[in-house]
N, C-alpha and C. Protein backbone atom coordinates (compact mmCIF):
# COMPACT_ATOMS: atom_id res chain seq x y z
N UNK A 1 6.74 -20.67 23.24
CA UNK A 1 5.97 -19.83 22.33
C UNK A 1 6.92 -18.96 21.51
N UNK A 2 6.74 -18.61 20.12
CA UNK A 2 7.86 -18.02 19.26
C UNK A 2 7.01 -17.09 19.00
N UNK A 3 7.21 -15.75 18.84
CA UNK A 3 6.79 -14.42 18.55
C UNK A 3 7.80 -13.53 17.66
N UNK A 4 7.11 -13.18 16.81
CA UNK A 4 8.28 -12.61 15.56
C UNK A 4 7.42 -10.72 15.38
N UNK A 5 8.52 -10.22 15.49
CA UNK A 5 8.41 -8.92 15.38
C UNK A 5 8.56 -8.00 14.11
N UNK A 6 8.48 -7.47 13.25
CA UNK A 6 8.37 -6.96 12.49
C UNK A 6 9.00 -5.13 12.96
N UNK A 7 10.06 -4.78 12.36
CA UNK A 7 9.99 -3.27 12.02
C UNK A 7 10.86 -2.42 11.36
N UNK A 8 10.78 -1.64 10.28
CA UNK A 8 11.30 -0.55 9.78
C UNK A 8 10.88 -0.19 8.39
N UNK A 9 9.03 -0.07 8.97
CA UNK A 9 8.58 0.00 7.67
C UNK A 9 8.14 1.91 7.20
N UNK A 10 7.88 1.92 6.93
CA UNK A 10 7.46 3.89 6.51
C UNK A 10 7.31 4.18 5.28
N UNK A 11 6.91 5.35 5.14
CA UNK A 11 7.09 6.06 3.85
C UNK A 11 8.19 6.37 2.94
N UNK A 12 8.45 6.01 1.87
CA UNK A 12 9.47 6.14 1.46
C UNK A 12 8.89 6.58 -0.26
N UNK A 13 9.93 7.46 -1.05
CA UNK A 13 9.47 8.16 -2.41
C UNK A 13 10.00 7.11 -3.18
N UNK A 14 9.66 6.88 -4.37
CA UNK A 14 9.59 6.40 -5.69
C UNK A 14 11.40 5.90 -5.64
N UNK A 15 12.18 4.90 -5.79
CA UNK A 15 13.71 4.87 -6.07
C UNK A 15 14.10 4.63 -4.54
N UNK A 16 13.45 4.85 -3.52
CA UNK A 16 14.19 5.11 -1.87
C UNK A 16 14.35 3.74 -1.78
N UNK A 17 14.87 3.89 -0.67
CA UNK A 17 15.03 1.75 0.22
C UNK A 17 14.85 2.12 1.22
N UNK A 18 14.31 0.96 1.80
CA UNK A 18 14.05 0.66 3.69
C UNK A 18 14.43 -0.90 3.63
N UNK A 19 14.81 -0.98 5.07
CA UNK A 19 15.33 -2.35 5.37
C UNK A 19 13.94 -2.64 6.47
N UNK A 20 13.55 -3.89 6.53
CA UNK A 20 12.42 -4.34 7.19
C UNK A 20 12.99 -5.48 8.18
N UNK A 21 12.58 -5.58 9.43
CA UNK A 21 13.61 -6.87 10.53
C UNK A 21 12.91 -6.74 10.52
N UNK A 22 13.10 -8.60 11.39
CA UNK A 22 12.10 -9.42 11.87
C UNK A 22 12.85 -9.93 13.01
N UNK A 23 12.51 -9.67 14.17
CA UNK A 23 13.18 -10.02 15.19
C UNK A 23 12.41 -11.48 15.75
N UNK A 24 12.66 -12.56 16.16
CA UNK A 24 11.94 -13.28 16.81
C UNK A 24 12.75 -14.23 17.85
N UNK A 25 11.88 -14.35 18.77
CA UNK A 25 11.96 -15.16 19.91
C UNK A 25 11.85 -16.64 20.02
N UNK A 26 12.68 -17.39 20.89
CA UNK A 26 12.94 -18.97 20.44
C UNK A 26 13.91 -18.96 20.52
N UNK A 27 14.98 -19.83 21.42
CA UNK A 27 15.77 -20.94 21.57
C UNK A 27 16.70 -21.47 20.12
N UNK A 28 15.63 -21.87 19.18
CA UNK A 28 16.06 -22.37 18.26
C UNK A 28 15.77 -21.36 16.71
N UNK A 29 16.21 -20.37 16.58
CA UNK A 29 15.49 -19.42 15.77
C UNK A 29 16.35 -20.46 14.25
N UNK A 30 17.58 -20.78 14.64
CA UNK A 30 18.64 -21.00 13.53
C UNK A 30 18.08 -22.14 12.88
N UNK A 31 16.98 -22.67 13.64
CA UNK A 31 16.10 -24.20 12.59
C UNK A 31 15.16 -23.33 11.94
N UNK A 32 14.78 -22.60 11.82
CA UNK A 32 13.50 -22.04 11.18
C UNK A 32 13.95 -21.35 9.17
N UNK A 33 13.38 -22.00 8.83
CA UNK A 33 13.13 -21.14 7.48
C UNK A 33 12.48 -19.59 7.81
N UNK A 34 12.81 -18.85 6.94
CA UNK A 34 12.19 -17.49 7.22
C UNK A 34 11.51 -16.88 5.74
N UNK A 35 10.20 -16.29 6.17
CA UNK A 35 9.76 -16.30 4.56
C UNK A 35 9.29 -14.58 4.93
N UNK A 36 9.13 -14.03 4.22
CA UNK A 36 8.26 -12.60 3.87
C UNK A 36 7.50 -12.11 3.00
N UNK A 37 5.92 -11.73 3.16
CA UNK A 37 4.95 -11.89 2.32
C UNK A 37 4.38 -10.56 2.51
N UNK A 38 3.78 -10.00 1.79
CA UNK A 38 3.26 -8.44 1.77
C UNK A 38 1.58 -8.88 1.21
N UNK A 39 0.68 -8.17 1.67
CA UNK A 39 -0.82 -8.16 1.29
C UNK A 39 -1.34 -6.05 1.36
N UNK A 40 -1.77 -6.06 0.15
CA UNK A 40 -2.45 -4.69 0.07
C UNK A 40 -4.21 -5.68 0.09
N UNK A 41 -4.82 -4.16 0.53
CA UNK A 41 -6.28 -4.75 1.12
C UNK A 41 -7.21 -5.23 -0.29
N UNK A 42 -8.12 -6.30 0.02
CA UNK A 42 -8.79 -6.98 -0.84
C UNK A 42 -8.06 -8.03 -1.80
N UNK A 43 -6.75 -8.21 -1.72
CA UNK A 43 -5.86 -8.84 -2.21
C UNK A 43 -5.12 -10.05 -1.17
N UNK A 44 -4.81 -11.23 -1.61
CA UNK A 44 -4.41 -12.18 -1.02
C UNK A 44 -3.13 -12.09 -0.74
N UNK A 45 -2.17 -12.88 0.37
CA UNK A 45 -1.20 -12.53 0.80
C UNK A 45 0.10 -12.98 -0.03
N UNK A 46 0.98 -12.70 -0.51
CA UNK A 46 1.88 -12.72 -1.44
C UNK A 46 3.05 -12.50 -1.46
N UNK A 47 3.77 -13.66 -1.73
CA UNK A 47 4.88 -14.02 -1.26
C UNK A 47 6.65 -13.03 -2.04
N UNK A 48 7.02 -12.66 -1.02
CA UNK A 48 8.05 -11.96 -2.06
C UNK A 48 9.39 -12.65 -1.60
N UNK A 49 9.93 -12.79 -0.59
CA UNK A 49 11.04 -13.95 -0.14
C UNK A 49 10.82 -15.00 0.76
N UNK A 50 12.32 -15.76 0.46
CA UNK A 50 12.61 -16.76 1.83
C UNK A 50 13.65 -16.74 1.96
N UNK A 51 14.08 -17.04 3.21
CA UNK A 51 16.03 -17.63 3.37
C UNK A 51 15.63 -19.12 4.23
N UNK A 52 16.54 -19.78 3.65
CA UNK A 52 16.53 -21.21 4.46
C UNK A 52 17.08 -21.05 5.72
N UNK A 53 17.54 -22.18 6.97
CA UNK A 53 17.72 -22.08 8.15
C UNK A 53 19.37 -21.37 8.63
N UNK A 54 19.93 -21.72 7.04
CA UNK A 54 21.57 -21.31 7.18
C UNK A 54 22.32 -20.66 6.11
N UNK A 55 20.68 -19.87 5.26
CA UNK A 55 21.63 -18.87 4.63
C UNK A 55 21.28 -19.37 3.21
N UNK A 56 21.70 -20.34 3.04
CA UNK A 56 22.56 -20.77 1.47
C UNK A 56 21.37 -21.04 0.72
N UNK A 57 19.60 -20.64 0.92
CA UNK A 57 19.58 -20.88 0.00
C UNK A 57 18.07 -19.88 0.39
N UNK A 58 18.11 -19.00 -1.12
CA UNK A 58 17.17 -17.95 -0.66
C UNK A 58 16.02 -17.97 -2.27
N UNK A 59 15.15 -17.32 -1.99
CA UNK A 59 13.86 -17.52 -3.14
C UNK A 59 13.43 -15.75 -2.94
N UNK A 60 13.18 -15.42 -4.37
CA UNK A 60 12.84 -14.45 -4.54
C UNK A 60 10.99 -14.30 -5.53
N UNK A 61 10.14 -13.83 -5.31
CA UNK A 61 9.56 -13.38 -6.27
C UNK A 61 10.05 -12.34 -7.52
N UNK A 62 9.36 -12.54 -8.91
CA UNK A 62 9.82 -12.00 -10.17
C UNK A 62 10.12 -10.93 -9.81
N UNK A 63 9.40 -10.11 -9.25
CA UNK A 63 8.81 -8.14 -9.28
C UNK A 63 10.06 -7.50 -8.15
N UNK A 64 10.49 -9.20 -7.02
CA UNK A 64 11.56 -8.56 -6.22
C UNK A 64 12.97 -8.82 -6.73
N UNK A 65 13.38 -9.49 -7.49
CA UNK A 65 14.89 -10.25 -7.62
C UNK A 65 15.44 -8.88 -8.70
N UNK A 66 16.57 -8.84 -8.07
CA UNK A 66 17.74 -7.30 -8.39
C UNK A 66 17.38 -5.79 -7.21
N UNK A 67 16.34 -6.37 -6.48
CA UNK A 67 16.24 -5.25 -5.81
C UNK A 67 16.25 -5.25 -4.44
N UNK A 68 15.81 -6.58 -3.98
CA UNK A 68 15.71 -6.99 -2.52
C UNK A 68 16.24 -8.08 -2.11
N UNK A 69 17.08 -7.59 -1.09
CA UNK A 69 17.89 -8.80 -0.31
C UNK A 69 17.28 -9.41 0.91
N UNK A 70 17.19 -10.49 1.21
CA UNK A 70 17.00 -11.67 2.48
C UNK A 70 17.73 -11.67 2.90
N UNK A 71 17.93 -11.53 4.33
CA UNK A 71 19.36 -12.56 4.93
C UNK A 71 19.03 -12.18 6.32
N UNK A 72 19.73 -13.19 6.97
CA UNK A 72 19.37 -13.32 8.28
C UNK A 72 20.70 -13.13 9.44
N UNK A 73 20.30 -13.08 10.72
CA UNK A 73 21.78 -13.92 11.23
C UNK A 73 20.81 -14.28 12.91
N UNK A 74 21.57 -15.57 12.91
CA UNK A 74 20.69 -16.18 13.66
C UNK A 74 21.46 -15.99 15.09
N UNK A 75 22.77 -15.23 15.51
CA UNK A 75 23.30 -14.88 16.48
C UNK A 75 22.19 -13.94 17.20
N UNK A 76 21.43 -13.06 16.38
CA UNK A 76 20.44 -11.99 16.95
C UNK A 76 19.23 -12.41 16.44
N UNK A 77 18.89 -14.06 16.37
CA UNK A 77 17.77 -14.36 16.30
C UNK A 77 16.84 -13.42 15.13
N UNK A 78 17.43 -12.45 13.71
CA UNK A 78 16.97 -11.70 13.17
C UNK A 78 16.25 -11.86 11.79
N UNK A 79 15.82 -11.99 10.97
CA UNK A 79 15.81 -11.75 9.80
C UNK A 79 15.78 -10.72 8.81
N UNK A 80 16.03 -10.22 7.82
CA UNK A 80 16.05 -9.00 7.44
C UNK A 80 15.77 -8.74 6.02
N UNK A 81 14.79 -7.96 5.44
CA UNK A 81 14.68 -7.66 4.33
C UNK A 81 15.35 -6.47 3.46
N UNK A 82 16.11 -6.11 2.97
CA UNK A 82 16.80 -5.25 2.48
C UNK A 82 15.94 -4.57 0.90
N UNK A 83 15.41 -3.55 0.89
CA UNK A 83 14.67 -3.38 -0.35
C UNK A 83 14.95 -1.83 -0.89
N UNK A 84 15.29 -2.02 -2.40
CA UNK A 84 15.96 -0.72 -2.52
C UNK A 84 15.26 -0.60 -4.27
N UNK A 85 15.19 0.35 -4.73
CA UNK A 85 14.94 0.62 -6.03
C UNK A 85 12.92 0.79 -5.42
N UNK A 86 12.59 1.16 -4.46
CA UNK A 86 11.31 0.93 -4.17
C UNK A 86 10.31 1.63 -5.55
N UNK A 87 9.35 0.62 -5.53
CA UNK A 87 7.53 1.49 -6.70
C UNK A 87 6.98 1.36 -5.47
N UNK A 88 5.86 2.21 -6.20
CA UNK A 88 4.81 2.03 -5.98
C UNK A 88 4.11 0.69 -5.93
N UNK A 89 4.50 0.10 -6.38
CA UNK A 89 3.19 -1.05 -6.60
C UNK A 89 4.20 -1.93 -5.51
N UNK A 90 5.02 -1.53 -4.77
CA UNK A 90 5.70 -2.37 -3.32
C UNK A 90 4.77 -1.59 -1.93
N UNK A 91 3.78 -0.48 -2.06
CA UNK A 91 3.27 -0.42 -1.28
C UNK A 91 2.27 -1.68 -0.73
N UNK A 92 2.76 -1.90 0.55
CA UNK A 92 1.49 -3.05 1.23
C UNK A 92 2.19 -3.06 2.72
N UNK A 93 1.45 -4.26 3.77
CA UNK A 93 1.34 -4.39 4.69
C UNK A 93 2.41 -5.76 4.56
N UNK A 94 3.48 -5.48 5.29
CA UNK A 94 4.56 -6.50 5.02
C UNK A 94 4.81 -7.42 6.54
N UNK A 95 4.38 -8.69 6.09
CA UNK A 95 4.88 -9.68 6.91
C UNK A 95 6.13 -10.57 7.00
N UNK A 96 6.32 -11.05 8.11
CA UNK A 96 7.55 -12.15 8.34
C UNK A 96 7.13 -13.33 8.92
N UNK A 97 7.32 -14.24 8.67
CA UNK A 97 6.89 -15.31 8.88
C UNK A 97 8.22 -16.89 9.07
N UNK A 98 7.66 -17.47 10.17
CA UNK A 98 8.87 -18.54 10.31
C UNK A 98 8.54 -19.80 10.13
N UNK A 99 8.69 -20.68 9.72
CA UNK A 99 8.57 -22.55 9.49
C UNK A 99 8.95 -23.37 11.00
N UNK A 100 8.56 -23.01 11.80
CA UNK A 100 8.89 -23.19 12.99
C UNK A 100 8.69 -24.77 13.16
N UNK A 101 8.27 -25.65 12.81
CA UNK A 101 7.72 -27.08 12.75
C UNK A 101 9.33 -27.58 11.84
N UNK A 102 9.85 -27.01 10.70
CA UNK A 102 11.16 -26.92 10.63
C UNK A 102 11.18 -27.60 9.39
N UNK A 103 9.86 -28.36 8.49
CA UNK A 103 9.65 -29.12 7.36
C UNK A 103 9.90 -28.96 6.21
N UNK A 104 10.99 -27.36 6.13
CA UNK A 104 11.50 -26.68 4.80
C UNK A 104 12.43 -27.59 4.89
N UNK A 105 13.39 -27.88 5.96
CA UNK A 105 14.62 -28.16 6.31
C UNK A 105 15.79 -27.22 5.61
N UNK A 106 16.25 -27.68 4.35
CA UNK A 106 16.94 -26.90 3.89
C UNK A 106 16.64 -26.25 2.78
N UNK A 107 15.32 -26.00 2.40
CA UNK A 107 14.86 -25.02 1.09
C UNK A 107 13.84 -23.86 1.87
N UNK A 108 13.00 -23.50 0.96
CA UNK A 108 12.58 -22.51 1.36
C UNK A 108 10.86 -22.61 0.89
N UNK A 109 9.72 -21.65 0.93
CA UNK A 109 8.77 -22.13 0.00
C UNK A 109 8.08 -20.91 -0.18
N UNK A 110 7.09 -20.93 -1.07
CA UNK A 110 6.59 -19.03 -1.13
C UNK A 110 4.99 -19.39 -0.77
N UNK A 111 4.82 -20.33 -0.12
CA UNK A 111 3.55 -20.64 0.11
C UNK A 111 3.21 -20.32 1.25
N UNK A 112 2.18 -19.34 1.82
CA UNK A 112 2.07 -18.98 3.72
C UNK A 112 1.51 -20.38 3.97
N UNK A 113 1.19 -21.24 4.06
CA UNK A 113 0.40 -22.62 4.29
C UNK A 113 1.81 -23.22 5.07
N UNK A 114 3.07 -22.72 4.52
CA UNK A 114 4.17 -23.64 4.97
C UNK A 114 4.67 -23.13 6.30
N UNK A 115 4.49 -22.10 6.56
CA UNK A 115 4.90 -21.13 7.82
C UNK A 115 4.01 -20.95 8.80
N UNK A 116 4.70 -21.41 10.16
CA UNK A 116 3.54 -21.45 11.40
C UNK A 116 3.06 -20.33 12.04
N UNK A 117 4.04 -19.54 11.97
CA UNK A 117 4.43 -18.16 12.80
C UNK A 117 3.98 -17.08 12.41
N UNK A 118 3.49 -15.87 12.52
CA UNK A 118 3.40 -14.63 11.55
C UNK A 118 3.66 -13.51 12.75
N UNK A 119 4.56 -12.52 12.09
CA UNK A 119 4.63 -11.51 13.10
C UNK A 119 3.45 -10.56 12.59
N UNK A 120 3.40 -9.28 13.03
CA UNK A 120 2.09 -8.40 13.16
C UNK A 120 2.01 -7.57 12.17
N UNK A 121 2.73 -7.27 11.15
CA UNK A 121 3.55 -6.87 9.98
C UNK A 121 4.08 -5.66 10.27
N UNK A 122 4.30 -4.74 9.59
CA UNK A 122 5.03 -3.75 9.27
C UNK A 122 4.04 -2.77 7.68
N UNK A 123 3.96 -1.73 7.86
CA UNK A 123 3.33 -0.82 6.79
C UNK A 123 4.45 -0.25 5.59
N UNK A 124 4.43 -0.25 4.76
CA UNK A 124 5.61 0.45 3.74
C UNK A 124 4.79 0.86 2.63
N UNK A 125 4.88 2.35 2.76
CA UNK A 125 4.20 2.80 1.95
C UNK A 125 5.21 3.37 1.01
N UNK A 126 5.15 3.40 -0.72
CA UNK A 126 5.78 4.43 -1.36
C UNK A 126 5.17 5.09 -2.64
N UNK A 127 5.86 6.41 -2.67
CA UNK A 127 5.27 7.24 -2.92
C UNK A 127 5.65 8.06 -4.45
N UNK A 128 5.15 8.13 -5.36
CA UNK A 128 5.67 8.57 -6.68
C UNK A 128 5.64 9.84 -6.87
């Protein structure tokens, strides 16, 4: 059973950064694609990164690329979102999610349909 954890989400003002992990459990964490998707309520879930199983190849949404980094390291089974220049409109309920079936292989995808796993998310609120 693979269980993915989510945490270092909070309040943060207008310009701040927080880094968001995803810790997860599994044997084989280093086969998994890793994706991260944020949903505010009444709104569908929405994809803002991925990192493939070894790094080299990562996907950003428009609203995130120059501001938020992906990257993982699979020694601590981790993934990690790095997000800095924070809006407002990055407030939501932020998930992590893994391809655990392993069918990215070496790309990535912004679709939750492709990811088996979901950790419990993480809250990041910010504030203007």
């Amino acid at each position: 059973q693979v269980t993915l954890v989510e945490s270092g989400g909070g309040s943060v003002q207008a310009g701040g950064s927080l880094t968001l992990s995803c810790a997860v459990s599994g044997r084989i964490f280093s086969t998994y694609t890793m994706g991260w998707f944020r949903q505010v309520p009444e709104k569908e879930r929405e994809f803002v990164a991925a990192i493939s199983w070894n790094g080299e190849t990562t996907d950003y949404t428009a609203s995130a690329k120059g501001r938020f980094t992906v990257s993982r390291d699979n020694d601590k089974s981790t993934a990690y979102l790095q997000m800095n220049n924070l809006r407002s409109e990055d407030t939501a309920d932020y998930y992590c999610a893994a391809d655990t079936w392993a069918t990215l292989i070496e790309g990535t995808s912004p679709l939750p349909s492709d990811y088996e796993e979901w950790g419990q998310g993480t809250q990041v609120t910010v504030s203007s």
